[in-house]
N, C-alpha and C. Protein backbone atom coordinates (compact mmCIF):
# COMPACT_ATOMS: atom_id res chain seq x y z
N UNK A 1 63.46 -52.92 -24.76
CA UNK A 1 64.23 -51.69 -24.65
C UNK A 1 64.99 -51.72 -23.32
N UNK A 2 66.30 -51.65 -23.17
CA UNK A 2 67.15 -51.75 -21.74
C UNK A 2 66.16 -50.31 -20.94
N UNK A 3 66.94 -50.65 -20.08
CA UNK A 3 66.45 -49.56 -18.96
C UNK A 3 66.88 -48.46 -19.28
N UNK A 4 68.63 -48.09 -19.39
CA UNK A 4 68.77 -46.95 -19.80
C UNK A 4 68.50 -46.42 -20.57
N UNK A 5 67.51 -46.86 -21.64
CA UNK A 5 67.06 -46.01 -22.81
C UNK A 5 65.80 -45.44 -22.71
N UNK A 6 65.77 -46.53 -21.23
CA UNK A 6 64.22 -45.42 -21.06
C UNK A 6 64.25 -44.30 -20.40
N UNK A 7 63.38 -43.16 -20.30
CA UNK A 7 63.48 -41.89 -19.68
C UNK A 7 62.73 -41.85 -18.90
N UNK A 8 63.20 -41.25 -17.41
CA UNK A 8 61.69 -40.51 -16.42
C UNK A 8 60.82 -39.71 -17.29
N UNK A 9 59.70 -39.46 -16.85
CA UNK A 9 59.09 -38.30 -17.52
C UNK A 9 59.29 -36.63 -17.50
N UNK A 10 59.07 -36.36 -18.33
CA UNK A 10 59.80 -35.00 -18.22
C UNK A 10 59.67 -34.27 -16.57
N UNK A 11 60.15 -32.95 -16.39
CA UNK A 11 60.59 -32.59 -15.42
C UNK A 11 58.73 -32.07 -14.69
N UNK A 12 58.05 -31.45 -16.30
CA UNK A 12 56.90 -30.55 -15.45
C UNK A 12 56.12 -31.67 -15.47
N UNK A 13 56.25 -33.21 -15.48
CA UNK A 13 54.97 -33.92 -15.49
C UNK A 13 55.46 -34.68 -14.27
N UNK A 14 56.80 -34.52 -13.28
CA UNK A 14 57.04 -35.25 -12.13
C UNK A 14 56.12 -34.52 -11.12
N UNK A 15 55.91 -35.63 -10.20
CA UNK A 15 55.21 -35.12 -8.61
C UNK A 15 56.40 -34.58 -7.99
N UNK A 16 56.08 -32.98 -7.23
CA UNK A 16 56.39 -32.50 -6.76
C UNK A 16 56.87 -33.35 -4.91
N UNK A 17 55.96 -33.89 -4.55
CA UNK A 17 55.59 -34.57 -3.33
C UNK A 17 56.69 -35.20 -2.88
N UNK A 18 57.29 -36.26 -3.49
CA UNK A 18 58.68 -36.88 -2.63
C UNK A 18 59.50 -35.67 -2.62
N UNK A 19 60.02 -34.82 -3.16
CA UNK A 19 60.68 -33.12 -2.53
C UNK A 19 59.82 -32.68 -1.19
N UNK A 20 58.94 -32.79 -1.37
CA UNK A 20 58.37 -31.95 -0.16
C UNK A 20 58.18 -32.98 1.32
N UNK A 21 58.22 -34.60 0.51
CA UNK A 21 58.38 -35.44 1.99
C UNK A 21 59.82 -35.43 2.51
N UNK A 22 60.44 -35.00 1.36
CA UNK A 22 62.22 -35.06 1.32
C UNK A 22 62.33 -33.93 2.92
N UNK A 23 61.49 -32.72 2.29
CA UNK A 23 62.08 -31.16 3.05
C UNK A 23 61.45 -31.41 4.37
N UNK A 24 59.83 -32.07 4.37
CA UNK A 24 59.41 -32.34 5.62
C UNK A 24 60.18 -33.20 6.50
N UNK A 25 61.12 -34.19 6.09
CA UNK A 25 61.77 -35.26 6.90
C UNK A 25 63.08 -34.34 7.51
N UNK A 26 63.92 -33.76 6.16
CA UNK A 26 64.80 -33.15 6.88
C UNK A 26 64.63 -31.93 8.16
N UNK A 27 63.58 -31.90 8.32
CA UNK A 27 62.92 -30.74 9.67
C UNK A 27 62.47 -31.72 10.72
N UNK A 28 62.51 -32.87 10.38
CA UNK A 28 62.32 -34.04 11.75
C UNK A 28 63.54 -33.39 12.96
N UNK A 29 63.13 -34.04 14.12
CA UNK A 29 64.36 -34.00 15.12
C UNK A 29 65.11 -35.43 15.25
N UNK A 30 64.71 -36.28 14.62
CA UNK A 30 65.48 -37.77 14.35
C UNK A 30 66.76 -37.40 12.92
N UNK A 31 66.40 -36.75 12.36
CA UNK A 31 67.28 -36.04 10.79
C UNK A 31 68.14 -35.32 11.76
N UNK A 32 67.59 -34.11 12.09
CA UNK A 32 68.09 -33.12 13.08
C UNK A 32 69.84 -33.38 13.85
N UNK A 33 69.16 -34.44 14.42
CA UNK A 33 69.76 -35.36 15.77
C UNK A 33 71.06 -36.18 14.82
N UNK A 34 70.75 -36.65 13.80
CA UNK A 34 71.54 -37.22 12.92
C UNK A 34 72.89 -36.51 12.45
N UNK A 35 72.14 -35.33 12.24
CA UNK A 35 73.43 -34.47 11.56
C UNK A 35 73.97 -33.80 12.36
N UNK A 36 73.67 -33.38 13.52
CA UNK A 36 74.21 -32.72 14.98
C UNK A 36 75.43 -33.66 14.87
N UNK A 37 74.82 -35.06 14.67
CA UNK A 37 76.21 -36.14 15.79
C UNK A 37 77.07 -36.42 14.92
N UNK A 38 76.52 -36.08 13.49
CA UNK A 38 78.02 -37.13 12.36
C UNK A 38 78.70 -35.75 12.14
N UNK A 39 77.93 -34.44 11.88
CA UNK A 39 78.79 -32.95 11.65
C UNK A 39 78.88 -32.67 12.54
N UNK A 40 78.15 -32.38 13.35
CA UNK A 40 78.38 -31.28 14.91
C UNK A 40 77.43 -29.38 14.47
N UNK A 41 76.60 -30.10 13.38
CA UNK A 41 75.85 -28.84 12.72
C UNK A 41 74.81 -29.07 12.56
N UNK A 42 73.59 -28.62 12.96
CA UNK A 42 71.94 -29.18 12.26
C UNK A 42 71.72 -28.79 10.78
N UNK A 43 71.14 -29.66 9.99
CA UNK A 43 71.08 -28.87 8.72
C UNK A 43 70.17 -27.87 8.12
N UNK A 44 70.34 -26.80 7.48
CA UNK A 44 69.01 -26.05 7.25
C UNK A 44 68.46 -26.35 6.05
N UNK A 45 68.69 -27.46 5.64
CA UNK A 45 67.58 -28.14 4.44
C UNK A 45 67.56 -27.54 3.52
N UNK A 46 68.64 -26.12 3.00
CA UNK A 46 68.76 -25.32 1.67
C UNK A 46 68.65 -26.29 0.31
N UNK A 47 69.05 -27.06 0.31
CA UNK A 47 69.03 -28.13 -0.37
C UNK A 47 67.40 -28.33 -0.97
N UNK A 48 67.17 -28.74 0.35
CA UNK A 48 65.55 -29.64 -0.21
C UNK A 48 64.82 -28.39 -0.61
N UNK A 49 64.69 -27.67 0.26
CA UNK A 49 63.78 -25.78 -0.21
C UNK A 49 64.42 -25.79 -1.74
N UNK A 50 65.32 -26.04 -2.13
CA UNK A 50 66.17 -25.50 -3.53
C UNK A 50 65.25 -26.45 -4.65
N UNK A 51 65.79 -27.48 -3.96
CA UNK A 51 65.03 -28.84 -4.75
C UNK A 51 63.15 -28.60 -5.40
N UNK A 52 62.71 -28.51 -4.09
CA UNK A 52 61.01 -28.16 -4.01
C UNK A 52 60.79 -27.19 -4.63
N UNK A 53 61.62 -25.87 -4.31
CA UNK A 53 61.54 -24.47 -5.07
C UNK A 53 61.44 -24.89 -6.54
N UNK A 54 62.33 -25.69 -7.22
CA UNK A 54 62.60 -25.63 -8.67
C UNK A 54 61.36 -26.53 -9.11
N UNK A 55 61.17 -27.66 -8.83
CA UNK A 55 59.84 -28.09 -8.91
C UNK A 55 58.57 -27.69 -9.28
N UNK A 56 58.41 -27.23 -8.03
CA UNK A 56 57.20 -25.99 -8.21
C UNK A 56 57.23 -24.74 -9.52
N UNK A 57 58.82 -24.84 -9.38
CA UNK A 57 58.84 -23.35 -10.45
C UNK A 57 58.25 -24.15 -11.79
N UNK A 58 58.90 -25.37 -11.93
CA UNK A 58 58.92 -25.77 -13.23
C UNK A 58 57.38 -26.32 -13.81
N UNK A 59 56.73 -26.74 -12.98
CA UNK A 59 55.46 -27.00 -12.90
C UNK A 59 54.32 -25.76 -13.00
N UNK A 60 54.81 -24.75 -12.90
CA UNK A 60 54.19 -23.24 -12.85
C UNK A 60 53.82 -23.29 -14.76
N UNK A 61 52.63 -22.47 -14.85
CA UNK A 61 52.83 -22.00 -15.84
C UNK A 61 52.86 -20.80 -16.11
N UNK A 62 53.55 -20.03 -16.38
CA UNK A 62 53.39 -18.58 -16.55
C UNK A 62 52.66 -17.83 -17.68
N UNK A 63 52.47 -16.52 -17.51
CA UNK A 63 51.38 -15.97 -18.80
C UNK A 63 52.00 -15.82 -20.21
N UNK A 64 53.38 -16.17 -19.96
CA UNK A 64 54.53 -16.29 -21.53
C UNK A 64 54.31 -17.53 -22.33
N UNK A 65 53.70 -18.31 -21.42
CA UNK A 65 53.37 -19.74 -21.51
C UNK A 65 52.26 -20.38 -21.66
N UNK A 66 51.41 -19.97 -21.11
CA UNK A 66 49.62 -20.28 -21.21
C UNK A 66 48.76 -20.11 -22.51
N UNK A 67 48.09 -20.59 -22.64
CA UNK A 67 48.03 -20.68 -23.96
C UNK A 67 46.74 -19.22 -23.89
N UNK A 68 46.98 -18.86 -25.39
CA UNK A 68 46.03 -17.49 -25.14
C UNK A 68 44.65 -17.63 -25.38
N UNK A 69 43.81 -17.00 -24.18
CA UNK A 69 42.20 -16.97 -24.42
C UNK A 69 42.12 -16.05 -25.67
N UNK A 70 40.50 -16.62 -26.41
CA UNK A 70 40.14 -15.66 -27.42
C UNK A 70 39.89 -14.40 -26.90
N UNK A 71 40.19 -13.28 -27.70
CA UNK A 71 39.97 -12.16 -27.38
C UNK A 71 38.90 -11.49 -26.96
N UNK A 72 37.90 -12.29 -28.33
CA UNK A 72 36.68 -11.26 -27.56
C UNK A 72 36.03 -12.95 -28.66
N UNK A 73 34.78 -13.15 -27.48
CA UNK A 73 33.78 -13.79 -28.01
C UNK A 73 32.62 -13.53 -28.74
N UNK A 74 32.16 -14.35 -30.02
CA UNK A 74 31.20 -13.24 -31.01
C UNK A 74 29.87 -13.82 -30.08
N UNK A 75 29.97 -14.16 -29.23
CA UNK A 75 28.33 -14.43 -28.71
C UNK A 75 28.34 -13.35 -28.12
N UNK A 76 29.07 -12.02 -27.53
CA UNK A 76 28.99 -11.38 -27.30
C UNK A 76 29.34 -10.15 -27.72
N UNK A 77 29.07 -10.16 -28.99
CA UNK A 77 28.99 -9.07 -30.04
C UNK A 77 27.74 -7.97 -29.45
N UNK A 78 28.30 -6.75 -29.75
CA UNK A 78 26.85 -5.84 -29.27
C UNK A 78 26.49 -5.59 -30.67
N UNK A 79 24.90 -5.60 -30.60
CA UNK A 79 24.27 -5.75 -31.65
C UNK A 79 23.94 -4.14 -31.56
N UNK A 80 23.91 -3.38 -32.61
CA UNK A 80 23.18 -1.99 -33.30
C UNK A 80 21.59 -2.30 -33.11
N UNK A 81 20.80 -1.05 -32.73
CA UNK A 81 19.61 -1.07 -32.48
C UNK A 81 18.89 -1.88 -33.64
N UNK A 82 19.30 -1.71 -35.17
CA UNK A 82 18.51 -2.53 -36.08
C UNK A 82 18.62 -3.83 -35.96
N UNK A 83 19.95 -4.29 -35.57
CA UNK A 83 20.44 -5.74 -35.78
C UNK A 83 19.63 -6.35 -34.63
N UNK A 84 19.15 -5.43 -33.26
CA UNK A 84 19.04 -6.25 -32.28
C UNK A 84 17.60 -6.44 -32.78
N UNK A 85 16.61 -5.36 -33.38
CA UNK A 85 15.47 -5.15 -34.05
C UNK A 85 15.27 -6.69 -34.70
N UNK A 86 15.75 -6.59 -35.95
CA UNK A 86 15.82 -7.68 -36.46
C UNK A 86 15.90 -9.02 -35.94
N UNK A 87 16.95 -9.36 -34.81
CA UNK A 87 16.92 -10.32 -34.38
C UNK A 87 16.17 -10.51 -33.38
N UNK A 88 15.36 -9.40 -33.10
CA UNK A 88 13.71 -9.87 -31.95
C UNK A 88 13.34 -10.74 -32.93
N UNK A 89 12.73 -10.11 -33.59
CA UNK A 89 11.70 -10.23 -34.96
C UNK A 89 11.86 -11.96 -35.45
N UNK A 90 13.15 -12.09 -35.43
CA UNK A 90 13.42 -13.85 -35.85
C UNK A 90 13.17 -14.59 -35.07
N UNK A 91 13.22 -14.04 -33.63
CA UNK A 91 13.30 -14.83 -32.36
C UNK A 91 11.71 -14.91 -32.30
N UNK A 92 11.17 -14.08 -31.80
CA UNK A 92 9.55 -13.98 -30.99
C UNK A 92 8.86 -13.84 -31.76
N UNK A 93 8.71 -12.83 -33.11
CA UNK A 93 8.40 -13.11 -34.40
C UNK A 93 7.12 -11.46 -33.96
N UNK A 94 6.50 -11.38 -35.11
CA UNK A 94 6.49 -9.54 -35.42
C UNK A 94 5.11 -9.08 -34.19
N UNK A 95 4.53 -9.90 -33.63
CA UNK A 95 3.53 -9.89 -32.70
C UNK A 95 4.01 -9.09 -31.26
N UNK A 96 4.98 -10.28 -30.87
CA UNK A 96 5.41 -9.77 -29.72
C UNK A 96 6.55 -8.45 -29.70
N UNK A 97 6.97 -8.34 -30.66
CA UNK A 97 7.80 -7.06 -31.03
C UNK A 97 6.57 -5.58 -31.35
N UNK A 98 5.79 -5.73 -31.59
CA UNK A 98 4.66 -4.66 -31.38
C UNK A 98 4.00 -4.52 -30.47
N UNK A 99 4.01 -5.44 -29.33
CA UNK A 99 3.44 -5.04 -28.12
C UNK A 99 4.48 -4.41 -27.04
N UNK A 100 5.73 -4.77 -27.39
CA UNK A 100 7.13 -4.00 -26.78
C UNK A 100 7.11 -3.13 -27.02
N UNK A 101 7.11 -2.42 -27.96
CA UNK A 101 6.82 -1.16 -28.76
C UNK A 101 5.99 -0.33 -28.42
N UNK A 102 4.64 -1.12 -28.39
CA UNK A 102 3.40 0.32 -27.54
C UNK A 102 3.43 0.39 -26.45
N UNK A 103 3.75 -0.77 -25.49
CA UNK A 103 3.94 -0.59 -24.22
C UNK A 103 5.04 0.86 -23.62
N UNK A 104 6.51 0.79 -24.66
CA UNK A 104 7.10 1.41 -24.08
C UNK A 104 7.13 2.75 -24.72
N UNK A 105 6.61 2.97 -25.66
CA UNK A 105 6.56 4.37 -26.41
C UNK A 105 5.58 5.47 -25.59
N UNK A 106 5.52 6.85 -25.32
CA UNK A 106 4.70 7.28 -24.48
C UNK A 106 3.54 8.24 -25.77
């Protein structure tokens, strides 16, 4: 396959990082010093902030975007006094459900 048919990877699966060594370099005083002498202006790196900004944005996921949690989980279904009854009864079995019982009844 030639080269040009191949593609970078999409935009949200690039490293952010060479942008941000990009924005850190242009805040050097060797960069600085550079553009003082060829413009006669220091640069304010709008550029690279623009660059990094979009990056980051694109790499974001937002809540339009995220995939949706279940609503409500059935392990945490509230059980009705019989259902929870019942499901002592399966669990610990009819012994220990009658000593719960006299203990707490007055």
């Amino acid at each position: 396959m030639p080269e040009s048919d191949r593609s970078e990877d999409p935009p949200e699966k690039q490293s952010c990082v060479p942008l941000f060594d990009a924005l850190w370099f242009c805040y050097s005083p060797v960069y600085q010093m550079q553009q003082y002498y060829k413009f006669g202006k220091a640069d304010d790196c709008s550029g690279q902030w623009s660059n990094l900004y979009n990056c980051l944005k694109s790499r974001t996921k937002f809540k339009a975007k995220a995939p949706e949690a279940p609503k409500k989980h059935p392990l945490w279904n509230i059980r009705t006094p019989e259902e929870a009854e019942e499901y002592w009864r399966k669990q610990y079995g009819e012994s220990n459900f009658a000593g719960q019982q006299k203990a707490g009844t007055k």
